[in-house]
Protein backbone atom coordinates (compact mmCIF):
# COMPACT_ATOMS: atom_id res chain seq x y z
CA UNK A 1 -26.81 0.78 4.11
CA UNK A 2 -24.28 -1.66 4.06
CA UNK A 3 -20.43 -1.66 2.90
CA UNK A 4 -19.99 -2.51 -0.35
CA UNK A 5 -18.34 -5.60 -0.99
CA UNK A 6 -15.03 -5.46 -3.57
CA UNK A 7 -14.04 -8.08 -5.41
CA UNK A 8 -10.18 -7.72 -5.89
CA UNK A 9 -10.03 -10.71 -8.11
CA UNK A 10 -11.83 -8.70 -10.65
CA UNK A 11 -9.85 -5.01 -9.49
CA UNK A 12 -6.14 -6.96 -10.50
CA UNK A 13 -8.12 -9.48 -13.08
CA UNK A 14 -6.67 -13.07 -12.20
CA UNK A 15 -8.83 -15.89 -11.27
CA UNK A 16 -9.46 -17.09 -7.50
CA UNK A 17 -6.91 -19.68 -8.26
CA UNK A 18 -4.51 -17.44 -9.28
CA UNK A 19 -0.50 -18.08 -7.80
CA UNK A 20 0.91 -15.33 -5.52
CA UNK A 21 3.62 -14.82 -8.75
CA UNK A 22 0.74 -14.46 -10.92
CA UNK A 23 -0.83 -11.56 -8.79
CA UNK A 24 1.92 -9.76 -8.22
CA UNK A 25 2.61 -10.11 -12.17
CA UNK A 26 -0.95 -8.65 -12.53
CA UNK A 27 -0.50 -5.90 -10.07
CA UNK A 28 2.56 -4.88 -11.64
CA UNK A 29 1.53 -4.60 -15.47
CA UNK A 30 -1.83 -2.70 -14.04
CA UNK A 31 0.20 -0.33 -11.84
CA UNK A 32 2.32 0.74 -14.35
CA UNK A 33 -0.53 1.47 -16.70
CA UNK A 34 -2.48 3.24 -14.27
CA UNK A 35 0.53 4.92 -12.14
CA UNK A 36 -0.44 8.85 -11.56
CA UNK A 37 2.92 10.02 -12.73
CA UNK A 38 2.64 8.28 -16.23
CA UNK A 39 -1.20 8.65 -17.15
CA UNK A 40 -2.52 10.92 -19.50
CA UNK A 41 -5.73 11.20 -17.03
CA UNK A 42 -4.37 11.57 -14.15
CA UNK A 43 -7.27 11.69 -11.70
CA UNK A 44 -9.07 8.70 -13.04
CA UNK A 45 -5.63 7.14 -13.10
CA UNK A 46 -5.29 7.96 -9.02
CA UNK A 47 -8.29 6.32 -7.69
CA UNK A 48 -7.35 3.42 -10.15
CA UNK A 49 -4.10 2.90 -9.03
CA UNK A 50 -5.59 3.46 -5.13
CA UNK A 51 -7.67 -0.13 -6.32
CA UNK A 52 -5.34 -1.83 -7.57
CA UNK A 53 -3.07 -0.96 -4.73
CA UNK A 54 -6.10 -2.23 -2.05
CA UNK A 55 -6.70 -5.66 -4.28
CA UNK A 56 -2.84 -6.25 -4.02
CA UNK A 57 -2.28 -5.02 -0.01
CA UNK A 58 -4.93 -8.14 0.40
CA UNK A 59 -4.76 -10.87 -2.32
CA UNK A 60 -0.41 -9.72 -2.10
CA UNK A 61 -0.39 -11.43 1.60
CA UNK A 62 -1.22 -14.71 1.95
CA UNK A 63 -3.12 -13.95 5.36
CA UNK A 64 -5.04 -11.26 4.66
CA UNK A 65 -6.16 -13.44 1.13
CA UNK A 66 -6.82 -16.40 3.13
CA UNK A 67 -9.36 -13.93 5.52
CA UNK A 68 -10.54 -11.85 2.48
CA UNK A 69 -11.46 -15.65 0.92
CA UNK A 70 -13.14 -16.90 4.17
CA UNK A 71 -15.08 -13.85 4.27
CA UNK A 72 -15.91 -13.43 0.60
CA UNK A 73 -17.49 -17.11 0.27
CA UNK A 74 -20.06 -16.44 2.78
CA UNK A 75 -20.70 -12.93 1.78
CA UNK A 76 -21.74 -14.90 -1.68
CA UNK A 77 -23.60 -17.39 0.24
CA UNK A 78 -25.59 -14.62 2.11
CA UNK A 79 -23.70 -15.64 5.48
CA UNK A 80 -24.46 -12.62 8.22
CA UNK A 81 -21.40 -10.29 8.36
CA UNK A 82 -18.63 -10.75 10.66
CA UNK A 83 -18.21 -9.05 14.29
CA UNK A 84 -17.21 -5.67 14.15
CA UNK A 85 -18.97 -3.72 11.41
CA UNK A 86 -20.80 -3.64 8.09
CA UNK A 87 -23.71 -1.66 9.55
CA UNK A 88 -23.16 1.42 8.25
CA UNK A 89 -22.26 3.33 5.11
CA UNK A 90 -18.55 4.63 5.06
CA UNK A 91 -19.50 7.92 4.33
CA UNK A 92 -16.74 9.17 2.18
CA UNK A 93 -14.97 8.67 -1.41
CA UNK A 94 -12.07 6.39 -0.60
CA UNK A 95 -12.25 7.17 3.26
CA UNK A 96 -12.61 4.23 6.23
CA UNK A 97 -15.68 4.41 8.28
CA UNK A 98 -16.10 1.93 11.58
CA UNK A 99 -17.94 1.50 14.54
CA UNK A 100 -17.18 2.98 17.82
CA UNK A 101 -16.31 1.24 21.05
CA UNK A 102 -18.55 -0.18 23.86
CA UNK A 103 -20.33 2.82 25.99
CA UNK A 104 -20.43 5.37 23.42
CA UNK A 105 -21.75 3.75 20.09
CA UNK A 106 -20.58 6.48 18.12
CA UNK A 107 -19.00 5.48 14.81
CA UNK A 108 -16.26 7.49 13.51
CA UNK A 109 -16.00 8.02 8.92
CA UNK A 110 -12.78 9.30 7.47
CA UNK A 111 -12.26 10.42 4.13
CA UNK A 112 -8.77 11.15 2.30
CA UNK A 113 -6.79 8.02 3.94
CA UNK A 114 -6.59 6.04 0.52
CA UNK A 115 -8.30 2.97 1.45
CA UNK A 116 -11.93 2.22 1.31
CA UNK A 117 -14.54 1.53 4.11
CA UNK A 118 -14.47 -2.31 2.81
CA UNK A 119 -10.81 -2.60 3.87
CA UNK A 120 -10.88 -1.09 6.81
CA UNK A 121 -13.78 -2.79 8.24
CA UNK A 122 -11.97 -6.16 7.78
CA UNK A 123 -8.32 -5.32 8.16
CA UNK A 124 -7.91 -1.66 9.44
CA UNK A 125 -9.69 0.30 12.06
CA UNK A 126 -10.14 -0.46 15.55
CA UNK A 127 -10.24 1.43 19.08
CA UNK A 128 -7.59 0.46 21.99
CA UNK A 129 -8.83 1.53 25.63
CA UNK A 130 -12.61 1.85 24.87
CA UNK A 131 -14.87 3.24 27.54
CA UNK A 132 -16.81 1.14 30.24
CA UNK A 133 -20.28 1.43 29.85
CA UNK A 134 -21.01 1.73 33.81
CA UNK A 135 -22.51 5.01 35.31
CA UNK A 136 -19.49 6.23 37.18
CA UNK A 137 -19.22 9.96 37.99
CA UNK A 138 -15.66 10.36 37.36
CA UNK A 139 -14.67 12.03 34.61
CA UNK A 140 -13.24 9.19 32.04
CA UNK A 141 -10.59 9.70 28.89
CA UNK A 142 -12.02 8.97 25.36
CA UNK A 143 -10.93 5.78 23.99
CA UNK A 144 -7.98 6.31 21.37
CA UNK A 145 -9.09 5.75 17.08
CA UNK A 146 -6.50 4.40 15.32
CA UNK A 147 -7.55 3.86 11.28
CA UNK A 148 -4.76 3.52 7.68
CA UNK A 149 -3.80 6.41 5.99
CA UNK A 150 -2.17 5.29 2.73
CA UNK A 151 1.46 6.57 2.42
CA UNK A 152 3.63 6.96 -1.09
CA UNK A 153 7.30 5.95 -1.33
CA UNK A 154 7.54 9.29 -2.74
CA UNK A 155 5.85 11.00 0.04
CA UNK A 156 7.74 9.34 2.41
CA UNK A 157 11.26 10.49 0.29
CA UNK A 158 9.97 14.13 0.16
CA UNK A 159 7.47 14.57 2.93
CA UNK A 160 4.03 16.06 2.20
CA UNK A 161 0.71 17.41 3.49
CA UNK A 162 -2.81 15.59 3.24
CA UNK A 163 -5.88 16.44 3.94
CA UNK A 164 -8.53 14.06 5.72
CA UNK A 165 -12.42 14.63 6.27
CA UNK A 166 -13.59 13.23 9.35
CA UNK A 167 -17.01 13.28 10.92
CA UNK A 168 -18.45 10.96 14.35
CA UNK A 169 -22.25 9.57 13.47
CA UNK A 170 -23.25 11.63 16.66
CA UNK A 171 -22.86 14.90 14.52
CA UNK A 172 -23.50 16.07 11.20
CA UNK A 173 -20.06 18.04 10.83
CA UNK A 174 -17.76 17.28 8.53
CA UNK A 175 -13.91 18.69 9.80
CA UNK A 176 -11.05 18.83 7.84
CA UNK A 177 -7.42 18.58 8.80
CA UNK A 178 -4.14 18.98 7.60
CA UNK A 179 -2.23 15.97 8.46
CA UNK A 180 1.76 16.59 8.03
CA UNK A 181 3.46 13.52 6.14
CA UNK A 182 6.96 13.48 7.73
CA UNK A 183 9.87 13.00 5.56
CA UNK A 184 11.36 9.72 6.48
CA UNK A 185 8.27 7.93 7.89
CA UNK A 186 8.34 4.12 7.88
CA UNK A 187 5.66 1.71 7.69
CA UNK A 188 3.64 1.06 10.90
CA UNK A 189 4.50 4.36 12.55
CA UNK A 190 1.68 6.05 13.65
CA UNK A 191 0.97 9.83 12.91
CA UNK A 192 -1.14 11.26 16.41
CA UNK A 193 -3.61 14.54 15.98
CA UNK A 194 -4.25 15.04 19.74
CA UNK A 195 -7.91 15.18 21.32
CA UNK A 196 -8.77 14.57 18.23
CA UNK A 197 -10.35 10.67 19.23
CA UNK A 198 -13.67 9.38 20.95
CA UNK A 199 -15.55 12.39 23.11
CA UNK A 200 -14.64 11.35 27.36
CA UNK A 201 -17.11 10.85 29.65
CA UNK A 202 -18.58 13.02 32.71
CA UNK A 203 -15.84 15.62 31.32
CA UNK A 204 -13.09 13.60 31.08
CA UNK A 205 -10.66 14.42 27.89
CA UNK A 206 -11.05 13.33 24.54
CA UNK A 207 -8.85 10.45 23.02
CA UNK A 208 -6.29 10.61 20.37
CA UNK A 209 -6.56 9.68 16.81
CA UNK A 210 -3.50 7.58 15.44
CA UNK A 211 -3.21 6.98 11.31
CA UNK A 212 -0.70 4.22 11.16
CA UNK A 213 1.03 4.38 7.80
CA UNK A 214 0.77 1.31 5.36
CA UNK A 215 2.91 2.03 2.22
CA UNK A 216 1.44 2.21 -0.97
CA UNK A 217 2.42 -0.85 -3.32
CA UNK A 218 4.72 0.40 -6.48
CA UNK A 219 5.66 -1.62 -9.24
CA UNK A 220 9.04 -1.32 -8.82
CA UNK A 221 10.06 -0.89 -5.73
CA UNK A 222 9.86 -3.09 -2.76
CA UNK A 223 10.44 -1.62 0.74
CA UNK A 224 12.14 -3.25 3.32
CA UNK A 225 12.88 -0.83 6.83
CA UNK A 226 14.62 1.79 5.11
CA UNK A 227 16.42 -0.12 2.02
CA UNK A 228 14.53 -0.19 -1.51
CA UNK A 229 14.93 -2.98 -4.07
CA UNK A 230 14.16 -3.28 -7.26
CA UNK A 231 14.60 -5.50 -10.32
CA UNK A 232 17.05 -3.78 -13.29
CA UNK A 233 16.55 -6.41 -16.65
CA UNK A 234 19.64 -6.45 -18.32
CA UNK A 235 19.75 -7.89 -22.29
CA UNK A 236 21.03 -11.23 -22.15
CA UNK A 237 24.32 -10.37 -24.81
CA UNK A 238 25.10 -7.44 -21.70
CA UNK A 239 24.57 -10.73 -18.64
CA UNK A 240 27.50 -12.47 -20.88
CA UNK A 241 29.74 -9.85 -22.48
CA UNK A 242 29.48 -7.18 -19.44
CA UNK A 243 28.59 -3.39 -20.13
CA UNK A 244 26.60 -0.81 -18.53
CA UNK A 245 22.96 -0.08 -18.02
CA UNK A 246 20.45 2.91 -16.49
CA UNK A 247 18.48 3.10 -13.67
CA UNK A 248 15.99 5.23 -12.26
CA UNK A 249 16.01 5.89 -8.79
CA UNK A 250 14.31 8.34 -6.27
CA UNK A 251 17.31 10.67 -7.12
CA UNK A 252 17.05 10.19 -10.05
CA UNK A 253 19.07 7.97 -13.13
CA UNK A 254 22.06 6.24 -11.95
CA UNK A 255 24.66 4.18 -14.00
CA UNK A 256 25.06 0.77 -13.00
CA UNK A 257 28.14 -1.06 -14.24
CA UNK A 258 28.17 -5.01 -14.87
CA UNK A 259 30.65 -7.46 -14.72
CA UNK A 260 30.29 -10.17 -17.78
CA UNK A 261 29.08 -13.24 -16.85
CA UNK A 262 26.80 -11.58 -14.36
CA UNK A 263 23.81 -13.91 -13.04
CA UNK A 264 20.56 -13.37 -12.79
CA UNK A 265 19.46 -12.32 -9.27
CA UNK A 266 22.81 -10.55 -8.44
CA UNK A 267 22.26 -7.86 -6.19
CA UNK A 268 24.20 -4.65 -6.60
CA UNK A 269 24.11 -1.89 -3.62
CA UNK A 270 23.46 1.55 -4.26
CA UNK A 271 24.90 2.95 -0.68
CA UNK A 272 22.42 6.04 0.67
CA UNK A 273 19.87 5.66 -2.28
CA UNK A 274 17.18 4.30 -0.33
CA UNK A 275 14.35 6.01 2.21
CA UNK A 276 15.50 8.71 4.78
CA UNK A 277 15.81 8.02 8.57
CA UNK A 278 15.84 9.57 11.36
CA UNK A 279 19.18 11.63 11.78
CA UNK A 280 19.50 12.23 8.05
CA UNK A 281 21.12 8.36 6.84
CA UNK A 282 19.62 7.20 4.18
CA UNK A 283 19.30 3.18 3.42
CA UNK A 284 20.32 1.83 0.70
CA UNK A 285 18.97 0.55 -2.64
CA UNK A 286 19.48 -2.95 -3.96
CA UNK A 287 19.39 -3.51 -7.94
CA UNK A 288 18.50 -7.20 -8.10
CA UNK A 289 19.29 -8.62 -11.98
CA UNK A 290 17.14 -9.94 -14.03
CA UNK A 291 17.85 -11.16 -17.86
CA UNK A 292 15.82 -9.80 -20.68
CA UNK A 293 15.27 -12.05 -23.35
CA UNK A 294 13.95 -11.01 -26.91
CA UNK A 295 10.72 -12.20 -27.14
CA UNK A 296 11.10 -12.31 -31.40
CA UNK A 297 14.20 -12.51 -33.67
CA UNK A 298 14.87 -11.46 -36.70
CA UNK A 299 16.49 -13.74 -39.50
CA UNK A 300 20.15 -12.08 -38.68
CA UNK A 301 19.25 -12.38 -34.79
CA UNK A 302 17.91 -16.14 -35.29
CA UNK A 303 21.37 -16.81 -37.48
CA UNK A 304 23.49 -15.40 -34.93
CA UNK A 305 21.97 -17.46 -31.97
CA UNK A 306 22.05 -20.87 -34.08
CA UNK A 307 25.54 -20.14 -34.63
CA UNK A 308 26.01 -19.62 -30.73
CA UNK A 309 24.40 -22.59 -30.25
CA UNK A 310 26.13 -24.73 -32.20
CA UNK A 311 29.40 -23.27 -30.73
CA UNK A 312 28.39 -24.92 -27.74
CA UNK A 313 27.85 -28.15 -29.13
């Protein structure tokens, strides 16, 4: 049974012509529909929000679109697969399945790490130091598994506990382990459950498993190291006449205070509101301004702006 194919076009609804503003536009009204803390469902909203996170981590970088494209058009076309996978199911709900390395052919299937088999096959999973397939007598290490495990910016504020399933096609077994989300992990460090990789050879010990940590998109935040930005729209009388306006941050709501004639894209720092690091700092948090225009008027609103207007005259 093959890997199903995803369309993430269709998951974040915008055409295959779509402009990188006009996905991340999409991603962003979707993600704040379906985001677990504001749905009234919030289970079907999780696994939503976990697709519209995967169609954005692609069609969001320009690389992994331009592969995801390459490979999509032949997949329509009925072009073979590409080298590395696709021959086997992934085994569980939302879980990464791939093939093992060269002298074993033993595939390993995770479930619990947030993206699906499809990803994984073309983006994720791989082994580093995989076994010769020679007949030597000395006992030989396992090769190391590395797959994604899908990481919140909340989890990595807090620190949590998840759970993963994880079976090799050599057994029928399913295990299940608690994997220990540190507070303050970054994105690409790599969480290690010892032994815990592909089986050695002639006795030799196993490998290690690695779960690198890929942030999960949010709609408001973007994550750079350990600083957080995010947009703050501010009415357009408040850009010109000054004033104050609310935020919400991981802490919490913080006051912002703005200077009049503020323009848009000024960034403000919020010093030690951003992700923990190691030692206990914190980074900071930029609020980046952005003007909110009324979309409609009323008569008194229209009269008022006409009279601005011809102020300026």
């Amino acid at each position: 049974m093959a890997v199903q194919f995803r369309d993430y076009y269709q998951t974040l609804g915008v055409s295959k012509t779509a402009s990188q503003d006009e996905i991340k536009s999409a991603f962003r009204k979707l993600a704040r529909k379906f985001h677990p803390d504001t749905a009234t469902d919030k289970k079907t909203a999780e696994e939503k929000f976990k697709e519209i996170n995967e169609a954005y981590e692609v069609l969001g970088d320009p690389e992994k679109r331009r592969k995801y494209d390459e490979f999509g058009a032949g997949w329509e076309h009925g072009a073979p697969p590409p080298s590395g996978g696709w021959q086997h199911a992934g085994g569980f709900p939302g879980g990464a399945g791939f093939p093992g390395g060269a002298g074993d052919g033993v595939e390993f299937e995770f479930g619990g790490t947030g993206f699906s088999d499809f990803f994984e096959q073309l983006f994720g999973s791989r082994r580093r130091g995989f076994r010769g397939a020679g007949f030597e007598q000395a006992p030989q290490r396992g090769s190391d598994v590395e797959a994604d495990i899908m990481v919140t910016i909340e989890e990595a504020f807090h620190g949590s506990t998840r759970q993963i399933s994880f079976r090799r096609s050599d057994s029928d077994q399913v295990q299940t382990y608690t994997v220990k989300i540190p507070r303050g992990v970054h994105e690409g460090q790599r969480i290690r459950l010892a032994g815990q990789g592909a089986a050695g050879a002639a006795g030799g010990q196993a490998g290690d498993l690695y779960l690198r940590v890929r942030f999960q998109k949010h709609p408001d935040y973007e994550v750079e190291g350990s600083d957080l930005y995010r947009e703050v729209g501010v009415p357009a009388w408040k850009c010109v006449l000054g004033g104050a306006v609310e935020l919400e941050t991981l802490d919490g709501t913080a006051k912002l205070r703005i200077p009049a004639g503020i323009q848009p894209g000024k960034k403000f720092r919020l010093a030690g509101y951003g992700l923990p690091e190691v030692g206990g700092r914190r980074g900071d948090l930029y609020a980046v301004i952005t003007v909110d225009l009324p979309e409609q008027l009323s008569p008194d609103e229209k009269a008022l702006w006409e009279k601005l207007a011809e102020l300026e005259r």
